[in-house]
Protein backbone atom coordinates (compact mmCIF):
# COMPACT_ATOMS: atom_id res chain seq x y z
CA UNK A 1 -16.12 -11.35 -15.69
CA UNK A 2 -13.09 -12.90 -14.81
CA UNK A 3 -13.05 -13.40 -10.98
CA UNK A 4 -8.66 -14.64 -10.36
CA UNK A 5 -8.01 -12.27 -7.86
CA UNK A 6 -9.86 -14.59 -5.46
CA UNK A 7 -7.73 -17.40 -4.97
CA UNK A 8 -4.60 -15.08 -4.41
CA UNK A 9 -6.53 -12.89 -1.26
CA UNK A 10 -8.27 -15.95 0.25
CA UNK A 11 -4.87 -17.91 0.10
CA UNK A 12 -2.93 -14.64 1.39
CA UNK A 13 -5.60 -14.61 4.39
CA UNK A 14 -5.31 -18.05 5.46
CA UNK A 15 -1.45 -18.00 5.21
CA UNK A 16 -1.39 -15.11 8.02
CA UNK A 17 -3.86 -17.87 10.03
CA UNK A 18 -1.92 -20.79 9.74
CA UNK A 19 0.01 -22.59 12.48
CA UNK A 20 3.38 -22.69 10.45
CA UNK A 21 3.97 -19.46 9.00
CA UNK A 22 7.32 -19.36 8.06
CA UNK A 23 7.74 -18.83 4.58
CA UNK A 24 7.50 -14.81 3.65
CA UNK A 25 4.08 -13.56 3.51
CA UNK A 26 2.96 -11.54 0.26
CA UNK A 27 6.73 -11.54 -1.70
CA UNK A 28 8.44 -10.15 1.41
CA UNK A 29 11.90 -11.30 1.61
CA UNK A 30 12.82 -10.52 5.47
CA UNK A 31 13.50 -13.08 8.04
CA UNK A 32 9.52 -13.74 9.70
CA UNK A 33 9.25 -11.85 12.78
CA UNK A 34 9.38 -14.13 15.86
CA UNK A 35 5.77 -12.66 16.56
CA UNK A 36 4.79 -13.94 14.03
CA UNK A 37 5.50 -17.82 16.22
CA UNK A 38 2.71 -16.64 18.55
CA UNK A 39 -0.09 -18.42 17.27
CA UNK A 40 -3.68 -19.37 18.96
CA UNK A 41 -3.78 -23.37 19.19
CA UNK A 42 -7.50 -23.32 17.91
CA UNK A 43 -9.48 -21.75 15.59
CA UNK A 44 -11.34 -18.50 17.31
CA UNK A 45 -14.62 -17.54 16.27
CA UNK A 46 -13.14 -13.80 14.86
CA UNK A 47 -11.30 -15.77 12.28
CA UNK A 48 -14.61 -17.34 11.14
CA UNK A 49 -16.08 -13.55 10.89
CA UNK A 50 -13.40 -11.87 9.52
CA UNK A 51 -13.35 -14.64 6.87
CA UNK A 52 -17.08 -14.14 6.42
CA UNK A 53 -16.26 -10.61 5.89
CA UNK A 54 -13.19 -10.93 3.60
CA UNK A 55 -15.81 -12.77 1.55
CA UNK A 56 -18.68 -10.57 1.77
CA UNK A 57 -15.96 -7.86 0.51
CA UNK A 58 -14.74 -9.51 -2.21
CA UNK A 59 -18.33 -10.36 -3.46
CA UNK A 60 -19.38 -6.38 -3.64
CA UNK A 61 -15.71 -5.70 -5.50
CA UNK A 62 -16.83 -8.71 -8.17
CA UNK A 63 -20.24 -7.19 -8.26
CA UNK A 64 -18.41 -3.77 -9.12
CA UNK A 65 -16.55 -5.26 -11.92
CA UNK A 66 -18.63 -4.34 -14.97
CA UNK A 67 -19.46 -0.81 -13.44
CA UNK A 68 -15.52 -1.15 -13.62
CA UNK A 69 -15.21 -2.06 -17.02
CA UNK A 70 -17.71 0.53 -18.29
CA UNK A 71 -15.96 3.53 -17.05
CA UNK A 72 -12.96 2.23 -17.90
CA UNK A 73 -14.32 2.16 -21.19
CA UNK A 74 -15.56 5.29 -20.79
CA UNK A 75 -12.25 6.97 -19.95
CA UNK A 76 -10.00 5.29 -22.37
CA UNK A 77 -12.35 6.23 -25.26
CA UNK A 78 -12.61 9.72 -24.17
CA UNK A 79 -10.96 12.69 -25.35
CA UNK A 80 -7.37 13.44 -24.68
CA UNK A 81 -5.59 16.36 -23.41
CA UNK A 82 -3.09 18.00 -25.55
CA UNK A 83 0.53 18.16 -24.62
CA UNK A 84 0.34 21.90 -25.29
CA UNK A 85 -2.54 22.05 -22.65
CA UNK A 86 -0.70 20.23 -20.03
CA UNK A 87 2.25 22.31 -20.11
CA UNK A 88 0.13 25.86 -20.36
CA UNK A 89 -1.43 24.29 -16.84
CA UNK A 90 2.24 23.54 -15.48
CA UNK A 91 0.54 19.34 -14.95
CA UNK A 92 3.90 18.20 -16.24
CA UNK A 93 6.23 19.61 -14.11
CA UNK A 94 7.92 17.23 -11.37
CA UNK A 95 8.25 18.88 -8.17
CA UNK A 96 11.53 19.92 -6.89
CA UNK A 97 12.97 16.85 -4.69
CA UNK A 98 13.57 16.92 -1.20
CA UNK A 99 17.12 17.52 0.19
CA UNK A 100 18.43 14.01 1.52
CA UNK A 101 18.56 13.80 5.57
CA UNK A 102 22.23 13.48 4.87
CA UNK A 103 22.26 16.74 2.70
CA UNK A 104 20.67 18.65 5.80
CA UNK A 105 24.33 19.68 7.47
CA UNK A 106 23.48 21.79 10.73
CA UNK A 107 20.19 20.58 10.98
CA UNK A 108 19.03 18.71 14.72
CA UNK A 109 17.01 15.70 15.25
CA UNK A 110 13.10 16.48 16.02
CA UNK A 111 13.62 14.41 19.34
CA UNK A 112 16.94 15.19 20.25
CA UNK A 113 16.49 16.41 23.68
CA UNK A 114 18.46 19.07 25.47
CA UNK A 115 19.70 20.23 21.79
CA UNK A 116 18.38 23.68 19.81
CA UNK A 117 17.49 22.75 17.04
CA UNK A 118 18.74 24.57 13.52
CA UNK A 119 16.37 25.54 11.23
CA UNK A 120 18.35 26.25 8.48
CA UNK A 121 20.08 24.50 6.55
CA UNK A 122 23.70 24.77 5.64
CA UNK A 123 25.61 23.86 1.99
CA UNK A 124 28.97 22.94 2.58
């Protein structure tokens, strides 16, 4: 039972808690919010129990891991579907993609007050 998700959570958690936060949190690549510079000048007691649950949490996912691993097992050495199956029940099909905001010609904002609003839309 490999347990390396742990050091990449708890050191997530504790980056959002420190001081000096201003490298990017979790990969993000925007500018850190200035909220993000209002910090408490102690440590409060909810940090202590949300840490205590972070860890409680991440012991009953660790104790899930070989319930995990069986199913897993389970499911990867069961039977398979046949293409011809999935098509006869239409599972392969993509559904049809939404028309763009910018494709919507005619059509009003939700909020745009004082304006009717068009329903339908128009190809031009």
């Amino acid at each position: 039972m490999a347990v390396t998700f742990w050091p990449h959570v708890l050191r997530q958690w504790f980056s959002y808690r420190q001081k000096d936060r201003s490298r990017p949190i979790m990969g993000d690549r925007r500018p850190p919010s200035k909220l993000g510079e209002i910090q408490p000048d102690h440590w409060p007691a909810e940090y202590t129990t949300d840490l205590i649950d972070l860890l409680n949490v991440l012991g009953l996912l660790v104790d899930l891991e070989p319930d995990q691993a069986r199913l897993l097992d389970r499911v990867c050495s069961g039977p398979l579907l046949p293409i011809a199956e999935l098509h006869e029940h239409n599972a392969l099909e993509t559904p049809p993609k939404r028309p763009r905001k910018s494709a919507l010609r005619g059509q009003r904002e939700l909020f745009d007050p004082g304006r009717e609003r068009v329903l339908s839309t128009e190809s031009t």
